[in-house]
C-alpha atoms as a PDB file:
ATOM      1  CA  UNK A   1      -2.154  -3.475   4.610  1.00  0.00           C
ATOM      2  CA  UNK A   2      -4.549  -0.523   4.294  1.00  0.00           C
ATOM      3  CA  UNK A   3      -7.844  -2.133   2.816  1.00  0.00           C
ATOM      4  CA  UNK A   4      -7.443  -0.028  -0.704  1.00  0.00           C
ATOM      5  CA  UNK A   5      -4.363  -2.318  -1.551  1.00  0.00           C
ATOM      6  CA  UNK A   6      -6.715  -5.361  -1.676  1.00  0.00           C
ATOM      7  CA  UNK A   7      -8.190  -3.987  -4.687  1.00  0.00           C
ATOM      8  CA  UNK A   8      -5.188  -3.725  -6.478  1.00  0.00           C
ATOM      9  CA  UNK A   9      -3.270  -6.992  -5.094  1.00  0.00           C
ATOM     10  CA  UNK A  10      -7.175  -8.935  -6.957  1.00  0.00           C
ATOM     11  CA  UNK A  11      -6.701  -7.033  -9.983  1.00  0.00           C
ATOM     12  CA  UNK A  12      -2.873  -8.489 -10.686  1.00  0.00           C
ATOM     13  CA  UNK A  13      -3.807 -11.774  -8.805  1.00  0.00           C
ATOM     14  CA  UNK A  14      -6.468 -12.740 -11.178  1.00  0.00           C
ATOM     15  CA  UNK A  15      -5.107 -11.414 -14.195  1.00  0.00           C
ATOM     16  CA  UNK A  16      -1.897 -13.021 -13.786  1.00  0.00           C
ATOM     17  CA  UNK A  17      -2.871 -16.250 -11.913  1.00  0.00           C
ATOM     18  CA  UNK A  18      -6.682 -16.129 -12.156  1.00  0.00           C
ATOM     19  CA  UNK A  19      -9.989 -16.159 -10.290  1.00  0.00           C
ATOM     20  CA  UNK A  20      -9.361 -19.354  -8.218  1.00  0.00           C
ATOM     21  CA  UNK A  21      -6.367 -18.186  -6.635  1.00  0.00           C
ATOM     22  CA  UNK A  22      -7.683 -14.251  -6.320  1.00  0.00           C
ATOM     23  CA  UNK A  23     -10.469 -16.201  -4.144  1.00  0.00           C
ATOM     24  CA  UNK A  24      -7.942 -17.409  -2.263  1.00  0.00           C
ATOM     25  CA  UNK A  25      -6.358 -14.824  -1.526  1.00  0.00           C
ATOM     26  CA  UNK A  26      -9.419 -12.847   0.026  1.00  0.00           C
ATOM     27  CA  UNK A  27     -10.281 -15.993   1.509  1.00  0.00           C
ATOM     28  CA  UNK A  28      -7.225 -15.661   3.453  1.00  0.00           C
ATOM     29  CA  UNK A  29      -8.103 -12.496   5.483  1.00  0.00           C
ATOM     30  CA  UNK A  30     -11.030 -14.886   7.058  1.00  0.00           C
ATOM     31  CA  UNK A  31      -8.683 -17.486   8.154  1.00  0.00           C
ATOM     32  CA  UNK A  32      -6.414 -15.511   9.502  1.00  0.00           C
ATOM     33  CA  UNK A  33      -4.235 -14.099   6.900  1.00  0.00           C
ATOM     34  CA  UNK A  34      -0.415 -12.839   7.425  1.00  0.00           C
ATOM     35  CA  UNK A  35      -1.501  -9.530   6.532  1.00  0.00           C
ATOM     36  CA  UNK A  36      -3.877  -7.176   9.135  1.00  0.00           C
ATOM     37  CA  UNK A  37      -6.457  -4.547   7.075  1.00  0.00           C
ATOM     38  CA  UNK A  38      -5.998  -0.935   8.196  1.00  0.00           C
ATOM     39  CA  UNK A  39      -8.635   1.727   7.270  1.00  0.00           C
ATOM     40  CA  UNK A  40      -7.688   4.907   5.997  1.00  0.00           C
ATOM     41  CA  UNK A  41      -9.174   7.562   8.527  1.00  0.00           C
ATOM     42  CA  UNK A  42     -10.010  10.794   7.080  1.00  0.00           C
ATOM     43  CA  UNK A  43      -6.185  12.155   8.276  1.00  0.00           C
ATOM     44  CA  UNK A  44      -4.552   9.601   6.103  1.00  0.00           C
ATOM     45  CA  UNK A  45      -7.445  10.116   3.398  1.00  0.00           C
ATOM     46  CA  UNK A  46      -5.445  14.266   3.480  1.00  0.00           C
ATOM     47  CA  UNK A  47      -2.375  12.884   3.692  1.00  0.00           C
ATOM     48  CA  UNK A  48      -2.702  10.311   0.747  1.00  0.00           C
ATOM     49  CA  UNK A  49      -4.059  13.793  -1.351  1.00  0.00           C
ATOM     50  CA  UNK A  50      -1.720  15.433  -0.188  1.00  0.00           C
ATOM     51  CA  UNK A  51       1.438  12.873  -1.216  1.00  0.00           C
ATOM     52  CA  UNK A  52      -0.307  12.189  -5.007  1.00  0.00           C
ATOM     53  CA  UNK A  53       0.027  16.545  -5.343  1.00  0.00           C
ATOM     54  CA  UNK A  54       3.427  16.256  -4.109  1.00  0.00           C
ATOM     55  CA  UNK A  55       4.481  13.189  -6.681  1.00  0.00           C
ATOM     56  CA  UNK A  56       2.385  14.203  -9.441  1.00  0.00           C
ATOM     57  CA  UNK A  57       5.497  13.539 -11.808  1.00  0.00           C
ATOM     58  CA  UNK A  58       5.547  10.030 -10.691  1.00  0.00           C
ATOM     59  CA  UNK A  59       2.697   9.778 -10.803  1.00  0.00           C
ATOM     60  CA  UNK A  60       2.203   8.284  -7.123  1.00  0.00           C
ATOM     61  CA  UNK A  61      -1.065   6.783  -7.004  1.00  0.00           C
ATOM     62  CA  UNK A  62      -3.873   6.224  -4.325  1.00  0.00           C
ATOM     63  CA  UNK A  63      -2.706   2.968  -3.393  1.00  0.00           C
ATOM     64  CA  UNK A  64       1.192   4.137  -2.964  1.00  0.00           C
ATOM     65  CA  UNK A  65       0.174   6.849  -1.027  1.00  0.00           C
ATOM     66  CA  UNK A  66      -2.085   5.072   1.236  1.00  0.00           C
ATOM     67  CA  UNK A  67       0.669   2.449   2.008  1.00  0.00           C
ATOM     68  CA  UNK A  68       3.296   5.466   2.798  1.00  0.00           C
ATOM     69  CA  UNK A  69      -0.036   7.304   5.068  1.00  0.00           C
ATOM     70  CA  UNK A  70      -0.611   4.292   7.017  1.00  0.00           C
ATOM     71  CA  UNK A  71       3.207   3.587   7.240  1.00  0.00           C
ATOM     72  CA  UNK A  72       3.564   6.791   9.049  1.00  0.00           C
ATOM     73  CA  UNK A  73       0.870   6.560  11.529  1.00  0.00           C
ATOM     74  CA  UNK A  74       1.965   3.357  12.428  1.00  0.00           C
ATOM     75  CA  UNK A  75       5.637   3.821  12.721  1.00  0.00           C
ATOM     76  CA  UNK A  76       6.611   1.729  10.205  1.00  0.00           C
ATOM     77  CA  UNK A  77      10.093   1.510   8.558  1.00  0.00           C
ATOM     78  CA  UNK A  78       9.739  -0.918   6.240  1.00  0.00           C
ATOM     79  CA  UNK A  79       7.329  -1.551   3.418  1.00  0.00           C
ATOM     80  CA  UNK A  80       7.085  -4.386   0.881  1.00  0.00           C
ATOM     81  CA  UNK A  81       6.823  -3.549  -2.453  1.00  0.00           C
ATOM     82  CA  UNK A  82       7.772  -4.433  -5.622  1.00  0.00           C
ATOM     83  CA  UNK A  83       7.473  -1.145  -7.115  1.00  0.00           C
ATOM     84  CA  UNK A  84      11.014   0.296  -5.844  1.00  0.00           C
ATOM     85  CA  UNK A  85      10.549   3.080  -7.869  1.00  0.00           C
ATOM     86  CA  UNK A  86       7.444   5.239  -6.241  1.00  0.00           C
ATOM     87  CA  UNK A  87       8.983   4.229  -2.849  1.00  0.00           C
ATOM     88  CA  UNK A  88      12.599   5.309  -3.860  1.00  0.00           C
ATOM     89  CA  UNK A  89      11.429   8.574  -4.175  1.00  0.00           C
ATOM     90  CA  UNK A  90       8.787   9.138  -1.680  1.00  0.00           C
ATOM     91  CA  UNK A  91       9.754  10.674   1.539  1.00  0.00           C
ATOM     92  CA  UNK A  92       7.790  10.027   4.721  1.00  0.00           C
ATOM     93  CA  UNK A  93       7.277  12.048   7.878  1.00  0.00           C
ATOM     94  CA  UNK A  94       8.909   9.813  10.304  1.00  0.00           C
ATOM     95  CA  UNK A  95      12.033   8.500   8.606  1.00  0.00           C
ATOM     96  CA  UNK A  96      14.509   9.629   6.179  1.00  0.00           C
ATOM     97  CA  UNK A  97      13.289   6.275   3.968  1.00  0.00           C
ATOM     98  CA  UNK A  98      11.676   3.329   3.649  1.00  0.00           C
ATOM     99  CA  UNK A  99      13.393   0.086   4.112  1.00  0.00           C
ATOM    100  CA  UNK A 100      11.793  -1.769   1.166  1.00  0.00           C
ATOM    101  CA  UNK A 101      11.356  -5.126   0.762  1.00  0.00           C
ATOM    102  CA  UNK A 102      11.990  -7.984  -0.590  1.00  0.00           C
END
């Protein structure tokens, strides 16, 4: 999960479930959480600027375009979302399309 996500995944967390569980949640990287933090180096920092110029009609956002940066330095095929409709559209480097899920 690149570590700008987090921000975003506290914001909905609390506002839809509050601050207990949005503790919980960042709690959860310390113990050992499902999810590994990537950092954005300054390649993917281009590419992410690069992607939001590209999708400005979206508009694709920093956190959309980080996931889709990291996804294609790491090789990855498949990214969960729940916002089918940025990552319907976007078009990585290293596949044709993402396998989204759930």
């Amino acid at each position: 999960m690149p570590v700008p996500v987090v921000t975003e995944t506290c914001y909905f967390i609390e506002r839809d479930s509050g601050a207990e569980v949005e503790a919980d949640f960042l709690g959860s990287f310390g113990a050992g959480a499902m999810f590994k933090m990537v950092d954005l180096s300054p390649v993917e920092w281009t590419r992410a600027a690069d992607l939001i110029r590209t999708y400005a009609d979206l508009p694709l956002g920093l956190i959309d375009a980080a996931v889709v940066a990291v996804a294609e330095r790491l090789g990855a095929t498949q990214i969960a979302t729940l916002d089918r409709r940025h990552f319907n559209v976007v078009r990585p480097v290293h596949v044709a399309a993402f396998e989204l899920l759930p």
